[in-house]
N, C-alpha and C. Protein backbone atom coordinates (compact mmCIF):
# COMPACT_ATOMS: atom_id res chain seq x y z
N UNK A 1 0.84 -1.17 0.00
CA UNK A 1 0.00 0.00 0.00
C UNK A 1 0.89 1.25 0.00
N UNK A 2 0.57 2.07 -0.74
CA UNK A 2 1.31 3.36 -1.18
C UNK A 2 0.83 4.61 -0.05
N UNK A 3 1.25 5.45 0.98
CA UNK A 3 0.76 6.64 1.33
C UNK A 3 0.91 7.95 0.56
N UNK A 4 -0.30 8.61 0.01
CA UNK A 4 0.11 9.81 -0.79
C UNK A 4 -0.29 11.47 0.17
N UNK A 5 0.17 12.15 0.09
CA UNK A 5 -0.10 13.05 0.65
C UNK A 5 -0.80 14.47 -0.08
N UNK A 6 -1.49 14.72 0.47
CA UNK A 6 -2.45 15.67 -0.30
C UNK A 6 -1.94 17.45 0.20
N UNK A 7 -1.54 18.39 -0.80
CA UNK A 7 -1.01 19.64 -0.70
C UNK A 7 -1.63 20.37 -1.34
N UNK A 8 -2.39 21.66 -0.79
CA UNK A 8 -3.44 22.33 -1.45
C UNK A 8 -2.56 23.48 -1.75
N UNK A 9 -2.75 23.89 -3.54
CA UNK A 9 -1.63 25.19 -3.98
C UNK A 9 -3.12 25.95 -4.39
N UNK A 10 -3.13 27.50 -3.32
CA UNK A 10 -4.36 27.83 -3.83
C UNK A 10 -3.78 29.15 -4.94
N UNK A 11 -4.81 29.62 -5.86
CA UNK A 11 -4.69 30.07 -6.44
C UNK A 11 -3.71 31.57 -6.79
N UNK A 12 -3.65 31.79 -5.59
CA UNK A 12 -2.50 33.22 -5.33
C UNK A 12 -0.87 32.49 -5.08
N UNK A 13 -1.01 31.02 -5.10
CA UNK A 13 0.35 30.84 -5.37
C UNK A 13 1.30 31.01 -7.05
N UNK A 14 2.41 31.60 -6.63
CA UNK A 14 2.83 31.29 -7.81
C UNK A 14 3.13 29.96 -8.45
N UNK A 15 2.59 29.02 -7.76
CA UNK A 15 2.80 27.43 -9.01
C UNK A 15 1.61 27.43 -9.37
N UNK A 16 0.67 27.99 -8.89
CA UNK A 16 -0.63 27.42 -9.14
C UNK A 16 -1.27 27.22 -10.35
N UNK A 17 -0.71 27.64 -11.52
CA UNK A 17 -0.94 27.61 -12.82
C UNK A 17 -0.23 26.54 -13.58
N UNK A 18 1.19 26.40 -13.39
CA UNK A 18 1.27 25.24 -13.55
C UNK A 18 1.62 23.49 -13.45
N UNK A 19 0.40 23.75 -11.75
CA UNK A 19 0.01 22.89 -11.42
C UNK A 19 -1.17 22.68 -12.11
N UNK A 20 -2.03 23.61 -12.30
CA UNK A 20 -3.30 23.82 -12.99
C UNK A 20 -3.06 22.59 -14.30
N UNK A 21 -1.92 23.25 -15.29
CA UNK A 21 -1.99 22.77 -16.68
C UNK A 21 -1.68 20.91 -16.70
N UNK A 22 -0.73 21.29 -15.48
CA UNK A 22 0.06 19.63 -15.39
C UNK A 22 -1.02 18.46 -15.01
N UNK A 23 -2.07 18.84 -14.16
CA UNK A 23 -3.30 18.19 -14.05
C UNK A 23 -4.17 17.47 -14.87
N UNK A 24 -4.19 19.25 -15.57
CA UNK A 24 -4.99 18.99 -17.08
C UNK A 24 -4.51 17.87 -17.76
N UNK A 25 -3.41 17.99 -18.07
CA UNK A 25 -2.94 17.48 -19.45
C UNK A 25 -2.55 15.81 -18.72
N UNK A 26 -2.34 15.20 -17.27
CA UNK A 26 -1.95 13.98 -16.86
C UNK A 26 -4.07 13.36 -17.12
N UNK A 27 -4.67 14.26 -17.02
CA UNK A 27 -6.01 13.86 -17.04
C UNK A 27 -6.01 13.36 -18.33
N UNK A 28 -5.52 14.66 -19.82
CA UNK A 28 -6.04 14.18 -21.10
C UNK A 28 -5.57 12.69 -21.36
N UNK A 29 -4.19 12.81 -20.81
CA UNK A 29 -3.16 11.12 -21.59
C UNK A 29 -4.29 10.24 -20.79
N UNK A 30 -4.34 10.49 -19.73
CA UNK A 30 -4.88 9.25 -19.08
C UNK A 30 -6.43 8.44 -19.84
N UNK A 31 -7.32 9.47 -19.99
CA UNK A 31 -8.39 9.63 -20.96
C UNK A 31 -8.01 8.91 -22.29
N UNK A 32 -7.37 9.37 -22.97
CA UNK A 32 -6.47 9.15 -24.31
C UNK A 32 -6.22 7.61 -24.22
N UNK A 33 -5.44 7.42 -23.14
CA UNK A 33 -4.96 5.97 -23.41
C UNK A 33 -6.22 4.90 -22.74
N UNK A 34 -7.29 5.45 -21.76
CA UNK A 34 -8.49 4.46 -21.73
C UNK A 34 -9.04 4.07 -23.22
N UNK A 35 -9.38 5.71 -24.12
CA UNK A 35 -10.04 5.40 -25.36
C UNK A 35 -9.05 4.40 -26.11
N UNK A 36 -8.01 4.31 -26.14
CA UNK A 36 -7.20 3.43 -27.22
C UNK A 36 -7.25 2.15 -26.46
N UNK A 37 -7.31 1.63 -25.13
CA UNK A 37 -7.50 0.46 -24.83
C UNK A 37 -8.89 -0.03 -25.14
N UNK A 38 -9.79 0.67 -24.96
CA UNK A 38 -11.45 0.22 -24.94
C UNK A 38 -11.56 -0.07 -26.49
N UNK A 39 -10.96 0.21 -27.30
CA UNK A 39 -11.10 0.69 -28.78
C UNK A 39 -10.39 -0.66 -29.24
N UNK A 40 -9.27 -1.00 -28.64
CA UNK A 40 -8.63 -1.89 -29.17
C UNK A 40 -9.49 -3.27 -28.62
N UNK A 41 -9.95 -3.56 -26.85
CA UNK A 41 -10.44 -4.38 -26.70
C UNK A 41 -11.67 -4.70 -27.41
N UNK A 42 -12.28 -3.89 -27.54
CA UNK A 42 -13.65 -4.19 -28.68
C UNK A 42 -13.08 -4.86 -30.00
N UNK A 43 -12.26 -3.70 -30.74
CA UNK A 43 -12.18 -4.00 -32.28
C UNK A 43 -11.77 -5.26 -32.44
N UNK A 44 -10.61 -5.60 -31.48
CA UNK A 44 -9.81 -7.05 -32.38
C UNK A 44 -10.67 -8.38 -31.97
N UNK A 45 -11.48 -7.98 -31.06
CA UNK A 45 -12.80 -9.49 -31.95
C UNK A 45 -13.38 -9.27 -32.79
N UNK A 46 -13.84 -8.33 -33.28
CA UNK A 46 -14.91 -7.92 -34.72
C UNK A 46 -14.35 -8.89 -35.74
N UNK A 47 -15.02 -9.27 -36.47
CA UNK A 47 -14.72 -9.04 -38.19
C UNK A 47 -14.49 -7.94 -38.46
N UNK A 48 -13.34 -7.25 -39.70
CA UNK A 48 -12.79 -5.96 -40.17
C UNK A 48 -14.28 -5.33 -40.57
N UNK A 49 -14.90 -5.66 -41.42
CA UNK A 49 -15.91 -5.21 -41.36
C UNK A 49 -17.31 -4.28 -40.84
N UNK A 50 -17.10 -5.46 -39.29
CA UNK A 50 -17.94 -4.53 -38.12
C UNK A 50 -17.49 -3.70 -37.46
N UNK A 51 -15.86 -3.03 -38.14
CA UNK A 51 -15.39 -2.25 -36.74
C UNK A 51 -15.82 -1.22 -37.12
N UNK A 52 -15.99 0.02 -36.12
CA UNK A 52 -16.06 0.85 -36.16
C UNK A 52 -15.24 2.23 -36.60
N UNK A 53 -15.57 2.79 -36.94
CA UNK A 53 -14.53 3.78 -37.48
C UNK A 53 -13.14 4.03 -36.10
N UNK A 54 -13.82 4.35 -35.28
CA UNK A 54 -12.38 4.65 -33.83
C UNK A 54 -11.67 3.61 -34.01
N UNK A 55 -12.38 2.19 -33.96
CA UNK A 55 -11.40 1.11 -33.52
C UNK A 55 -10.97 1.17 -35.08
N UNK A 56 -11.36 1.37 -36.24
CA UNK A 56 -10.40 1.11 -37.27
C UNK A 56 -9.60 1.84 -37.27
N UNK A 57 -9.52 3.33 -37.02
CA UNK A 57 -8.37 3.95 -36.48
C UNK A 57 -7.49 3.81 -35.63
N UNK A 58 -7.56 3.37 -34.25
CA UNK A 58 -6.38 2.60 -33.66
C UNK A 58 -6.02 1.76 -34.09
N UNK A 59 -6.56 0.95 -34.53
CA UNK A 59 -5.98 -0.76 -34.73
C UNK A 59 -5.15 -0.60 -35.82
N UNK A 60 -5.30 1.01 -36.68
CA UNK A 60 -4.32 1.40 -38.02
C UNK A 60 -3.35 1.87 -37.16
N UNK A 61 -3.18 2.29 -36.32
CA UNK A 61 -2.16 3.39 -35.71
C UNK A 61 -1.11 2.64 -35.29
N UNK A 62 -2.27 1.45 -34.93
CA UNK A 62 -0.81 0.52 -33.75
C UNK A 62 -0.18 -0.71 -34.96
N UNK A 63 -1.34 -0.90 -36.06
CA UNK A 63 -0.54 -1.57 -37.14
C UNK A 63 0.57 -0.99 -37.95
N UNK A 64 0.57 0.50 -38.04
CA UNK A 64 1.49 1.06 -38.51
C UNK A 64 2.89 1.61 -37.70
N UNK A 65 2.14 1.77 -36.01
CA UNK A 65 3.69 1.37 -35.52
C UNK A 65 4.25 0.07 -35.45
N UNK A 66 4.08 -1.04 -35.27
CA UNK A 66 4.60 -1.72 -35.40
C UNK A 66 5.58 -2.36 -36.71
């Protein structure tokens, strides 16, 4: 078990902005990489056919990195 500690930067601090952005943006990846897992777990049972446009787009992204 991990202990985390919680530190409140209120807005008249000078980090507080970018703590603000760093939030934001650990929120978007995190978001980002649920949609590409959910996308991938769906698509690669389909037939090519039934996928959906998202999952045909990841399943291109990660076929082309590889």
């Amino acid at each position: 078990m991990y202990r985390t500690y919680q530190i409140d930067v209120y807005p008249d601090h000078p980090m507080f902005e970018y703590f603000e952005k760093l939030s934001v943006a650990s929120t978007n990846m995190y978001n980002t990489a649920l949609f590409v897992c959910r996308q991938v777990m769906f698509g690669v049972n389909k037939v090519p056919d039934q996928r959906q446009v998202n999952e045909k787009m990841v399943l291109k992204q990660i076929e082309d990195a590889l």
